[in-house]
C-alpha atoms as a PDB file:
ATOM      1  CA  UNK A   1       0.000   0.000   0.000  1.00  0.00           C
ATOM      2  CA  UNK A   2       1.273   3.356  -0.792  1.00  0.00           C
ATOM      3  CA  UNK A   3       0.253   7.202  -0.828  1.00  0.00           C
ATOM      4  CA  UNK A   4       1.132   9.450  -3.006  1.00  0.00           C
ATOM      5  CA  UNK A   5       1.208  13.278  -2.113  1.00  0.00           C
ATOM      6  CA  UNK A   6       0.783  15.912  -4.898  1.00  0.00           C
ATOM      7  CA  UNK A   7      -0.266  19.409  -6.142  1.00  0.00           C
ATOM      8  CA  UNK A   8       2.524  21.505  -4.026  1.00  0.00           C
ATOM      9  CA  UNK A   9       4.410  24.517  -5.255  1.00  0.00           C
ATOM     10  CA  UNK A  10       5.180  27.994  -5.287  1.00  0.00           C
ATOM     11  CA  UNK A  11       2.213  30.171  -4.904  1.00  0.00           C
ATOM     12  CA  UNK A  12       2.234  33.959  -3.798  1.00  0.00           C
ATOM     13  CA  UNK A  13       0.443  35.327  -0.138  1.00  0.00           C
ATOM     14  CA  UNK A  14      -3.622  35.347  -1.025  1.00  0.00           C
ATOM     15  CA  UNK A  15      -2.877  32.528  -3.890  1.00  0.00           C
ATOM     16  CA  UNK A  16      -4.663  28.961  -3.839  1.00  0.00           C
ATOM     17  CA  UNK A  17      -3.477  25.392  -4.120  1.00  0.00           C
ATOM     18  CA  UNK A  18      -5.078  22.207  -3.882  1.00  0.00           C
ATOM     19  CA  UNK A  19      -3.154  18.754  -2.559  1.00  0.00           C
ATOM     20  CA  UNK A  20      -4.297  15.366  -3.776  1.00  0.00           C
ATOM     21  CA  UNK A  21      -3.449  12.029  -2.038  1.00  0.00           C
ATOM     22  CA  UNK A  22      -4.360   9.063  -3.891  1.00  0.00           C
ATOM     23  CA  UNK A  23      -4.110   5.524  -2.356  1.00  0.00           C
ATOM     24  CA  UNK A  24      -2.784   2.378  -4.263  1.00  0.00           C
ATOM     25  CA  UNK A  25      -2.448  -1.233  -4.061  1.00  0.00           C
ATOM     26  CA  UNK A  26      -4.582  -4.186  -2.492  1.00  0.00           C
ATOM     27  CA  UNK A  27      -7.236  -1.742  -0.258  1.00  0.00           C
ATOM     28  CA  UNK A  28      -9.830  -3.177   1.854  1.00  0.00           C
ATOM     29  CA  UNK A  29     -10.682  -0.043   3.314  1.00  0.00           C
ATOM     30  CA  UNK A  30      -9.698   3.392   4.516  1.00  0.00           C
ATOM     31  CA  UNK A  31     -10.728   4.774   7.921  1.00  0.00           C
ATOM     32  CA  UNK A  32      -9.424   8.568   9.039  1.00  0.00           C
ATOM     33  CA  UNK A  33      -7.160  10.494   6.524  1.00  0.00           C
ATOM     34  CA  UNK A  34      -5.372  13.358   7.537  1.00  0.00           C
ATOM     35  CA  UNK A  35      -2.550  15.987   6.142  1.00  0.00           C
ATOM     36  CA  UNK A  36       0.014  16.461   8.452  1.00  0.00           C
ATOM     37  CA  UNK A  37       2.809  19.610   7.427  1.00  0.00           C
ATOM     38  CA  UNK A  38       6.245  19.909   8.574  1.00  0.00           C
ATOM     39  CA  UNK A  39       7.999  23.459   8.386  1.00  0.00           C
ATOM     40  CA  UNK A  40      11.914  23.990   8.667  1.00  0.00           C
ATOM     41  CA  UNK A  41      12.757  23.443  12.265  1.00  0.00           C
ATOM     42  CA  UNK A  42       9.907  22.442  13.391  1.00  0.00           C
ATOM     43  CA  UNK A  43       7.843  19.506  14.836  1.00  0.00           C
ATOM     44  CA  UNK A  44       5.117  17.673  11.944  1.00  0.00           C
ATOM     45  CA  UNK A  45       1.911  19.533  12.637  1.00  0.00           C
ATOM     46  CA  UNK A  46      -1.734  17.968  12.273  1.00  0.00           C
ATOM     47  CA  UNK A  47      -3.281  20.444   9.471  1.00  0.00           C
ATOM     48  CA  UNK A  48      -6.885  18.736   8.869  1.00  0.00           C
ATOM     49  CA  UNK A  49      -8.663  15.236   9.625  1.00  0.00           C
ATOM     50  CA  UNK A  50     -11.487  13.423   7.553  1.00  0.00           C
ATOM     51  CA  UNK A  51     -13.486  10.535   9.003  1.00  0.00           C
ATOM     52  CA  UNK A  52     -14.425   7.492   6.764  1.00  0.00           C
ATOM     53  CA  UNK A  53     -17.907   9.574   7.454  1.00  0.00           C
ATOM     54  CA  UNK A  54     -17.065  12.775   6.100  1.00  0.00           C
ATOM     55  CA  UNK A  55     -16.480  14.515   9.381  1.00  0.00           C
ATOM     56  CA  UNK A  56     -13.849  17.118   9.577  1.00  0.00           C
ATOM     57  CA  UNK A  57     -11.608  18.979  12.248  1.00  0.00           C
ATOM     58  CA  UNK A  58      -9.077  22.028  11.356  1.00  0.00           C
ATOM     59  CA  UNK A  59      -5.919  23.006  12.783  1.00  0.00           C
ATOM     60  CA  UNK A  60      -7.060  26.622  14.148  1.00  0.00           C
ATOM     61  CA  UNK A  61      -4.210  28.052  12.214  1.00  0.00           C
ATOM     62  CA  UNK A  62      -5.829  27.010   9.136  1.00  0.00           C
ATOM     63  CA  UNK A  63      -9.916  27.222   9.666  1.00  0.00           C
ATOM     64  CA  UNK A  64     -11.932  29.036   7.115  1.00  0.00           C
ATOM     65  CA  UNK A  65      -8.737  28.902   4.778  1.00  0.00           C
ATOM     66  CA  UNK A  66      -8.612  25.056   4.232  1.00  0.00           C
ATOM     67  CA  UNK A  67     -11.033  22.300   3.465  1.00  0.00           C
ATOM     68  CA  UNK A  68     -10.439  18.408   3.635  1.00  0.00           C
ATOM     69  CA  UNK A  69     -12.405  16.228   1.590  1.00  0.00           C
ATOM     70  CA  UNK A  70     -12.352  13.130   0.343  1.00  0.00           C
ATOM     71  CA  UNK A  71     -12.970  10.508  -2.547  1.00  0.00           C
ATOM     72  CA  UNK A  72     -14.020   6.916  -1.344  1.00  0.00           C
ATOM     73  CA  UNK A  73     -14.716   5.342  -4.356  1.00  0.00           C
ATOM     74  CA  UNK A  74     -11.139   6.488  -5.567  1.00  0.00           C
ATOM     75  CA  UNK A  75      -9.153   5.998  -2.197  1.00  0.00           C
ATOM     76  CA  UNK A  76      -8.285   9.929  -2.476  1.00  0.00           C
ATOM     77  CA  UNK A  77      -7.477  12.436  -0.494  1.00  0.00           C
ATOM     78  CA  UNK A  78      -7.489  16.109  -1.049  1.00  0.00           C
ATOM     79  CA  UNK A  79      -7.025  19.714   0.567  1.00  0.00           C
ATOM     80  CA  UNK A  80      -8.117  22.612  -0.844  1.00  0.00           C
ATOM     81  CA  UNK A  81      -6.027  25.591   0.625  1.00  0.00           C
ATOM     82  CA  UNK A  82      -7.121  29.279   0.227  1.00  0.00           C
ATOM     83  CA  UNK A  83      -6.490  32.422   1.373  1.00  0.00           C
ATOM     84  CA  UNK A  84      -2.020  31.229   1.720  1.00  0.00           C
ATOM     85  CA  UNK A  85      -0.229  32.804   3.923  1.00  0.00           C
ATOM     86  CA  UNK A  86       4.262  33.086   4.272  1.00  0.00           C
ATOM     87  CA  UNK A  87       3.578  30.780   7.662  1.00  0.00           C
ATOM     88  CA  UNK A  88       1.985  28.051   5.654  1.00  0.00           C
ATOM     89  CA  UNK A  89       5.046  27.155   3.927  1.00  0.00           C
ATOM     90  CA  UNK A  90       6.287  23.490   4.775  1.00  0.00           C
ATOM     91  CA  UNK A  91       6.307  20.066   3.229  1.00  0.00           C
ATOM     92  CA  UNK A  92       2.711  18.586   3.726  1.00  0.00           C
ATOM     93  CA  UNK A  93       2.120  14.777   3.924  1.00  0.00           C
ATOM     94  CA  UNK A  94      -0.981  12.592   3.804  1.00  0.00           C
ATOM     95  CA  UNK A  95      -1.364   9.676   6.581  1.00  0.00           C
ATOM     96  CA  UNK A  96      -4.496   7.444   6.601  1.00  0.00           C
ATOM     97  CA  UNK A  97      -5.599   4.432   8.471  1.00  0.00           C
ATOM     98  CA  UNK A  98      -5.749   1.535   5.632  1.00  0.00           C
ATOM     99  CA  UNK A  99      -6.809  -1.751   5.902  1.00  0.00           C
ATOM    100  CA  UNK A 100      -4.915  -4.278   3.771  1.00  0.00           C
ATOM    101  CA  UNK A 101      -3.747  -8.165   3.975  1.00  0.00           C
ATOM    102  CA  UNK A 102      -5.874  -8.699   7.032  1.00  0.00           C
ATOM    103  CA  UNK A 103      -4.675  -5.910   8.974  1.00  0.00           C
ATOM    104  CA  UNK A 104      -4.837  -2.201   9.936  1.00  0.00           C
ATOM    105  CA  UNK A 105      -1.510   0.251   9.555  1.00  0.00           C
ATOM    106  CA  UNK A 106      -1.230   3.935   9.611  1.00  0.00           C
ATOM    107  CA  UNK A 107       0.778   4.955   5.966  1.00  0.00           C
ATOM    108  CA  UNK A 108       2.580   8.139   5.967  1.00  0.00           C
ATOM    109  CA  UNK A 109       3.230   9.435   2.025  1.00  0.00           C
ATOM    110  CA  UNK A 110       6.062  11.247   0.959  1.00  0.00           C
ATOM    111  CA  UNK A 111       5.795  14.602   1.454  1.00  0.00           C
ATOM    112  CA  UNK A 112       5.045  17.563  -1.399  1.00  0.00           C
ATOM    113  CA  UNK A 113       6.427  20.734  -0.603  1.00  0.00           C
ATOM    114  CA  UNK A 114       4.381  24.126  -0.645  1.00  0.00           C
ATOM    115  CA  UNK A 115       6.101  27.426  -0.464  1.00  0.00           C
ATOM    116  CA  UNK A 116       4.650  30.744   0.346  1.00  0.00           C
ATOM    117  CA  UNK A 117       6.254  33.293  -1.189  1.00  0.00           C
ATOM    118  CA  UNK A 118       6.412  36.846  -3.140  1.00  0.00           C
END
């Protein structure tokens, strides 16, 4: 099982991106999602959260700027961000609770890098 992070780049302050993580290879099922970020120096942050159900939670740093949603039928993954801000810059990753072979495991993606910037 793999994820696959996408749709960073370079984007000026007030400028919009959207992330995609898509799930592959022998998937029972997916439970939470989330996208974590990780800025230079500092700890891997929880950005957003998505139940198998649809519910949601936001970092506060980020509410009313970003929206999780996802695609079940397509094991994907997405984040819409809005409204970007210098402080938002950092590698974001996708982690999700997948069921595969007969067990549960949390699976981290590699990371896709957004950067803030004028």
């Amino acid at each position: 099982v793999q994820l696959q992070a996408s749709g960073g780049g370079l984007v000026q302050p007030g400028g919009s991106l959207r992330l995609s993580c898509a799930a592959s290879g022998r998937i029972f099922s997916i439970n939470r999602m989330d996208w974590y970020r990780q800025a230079p120096g500092k700890q891997r942050e929880l950005v957003a959260h998505i139940t198998s159900g649809g519910s949601t939670n936001y970092a506060d740093s980020v509410k009313g700027r970003f929206t999780i949603s996802r695609d079940n039928a397509k094991n994907a993954m997405y984040l819409q961000m809005n409204s970007l801000k210098p402080e938002d810059t950092a590698v974001y990753y996708c982690n999700a609770d997948v069921f595969s072979s007969g067990s549960w495991s949390s699976t981290w993606g590699k990371g896709t890098q957004v950067t803030v910037s004028s």
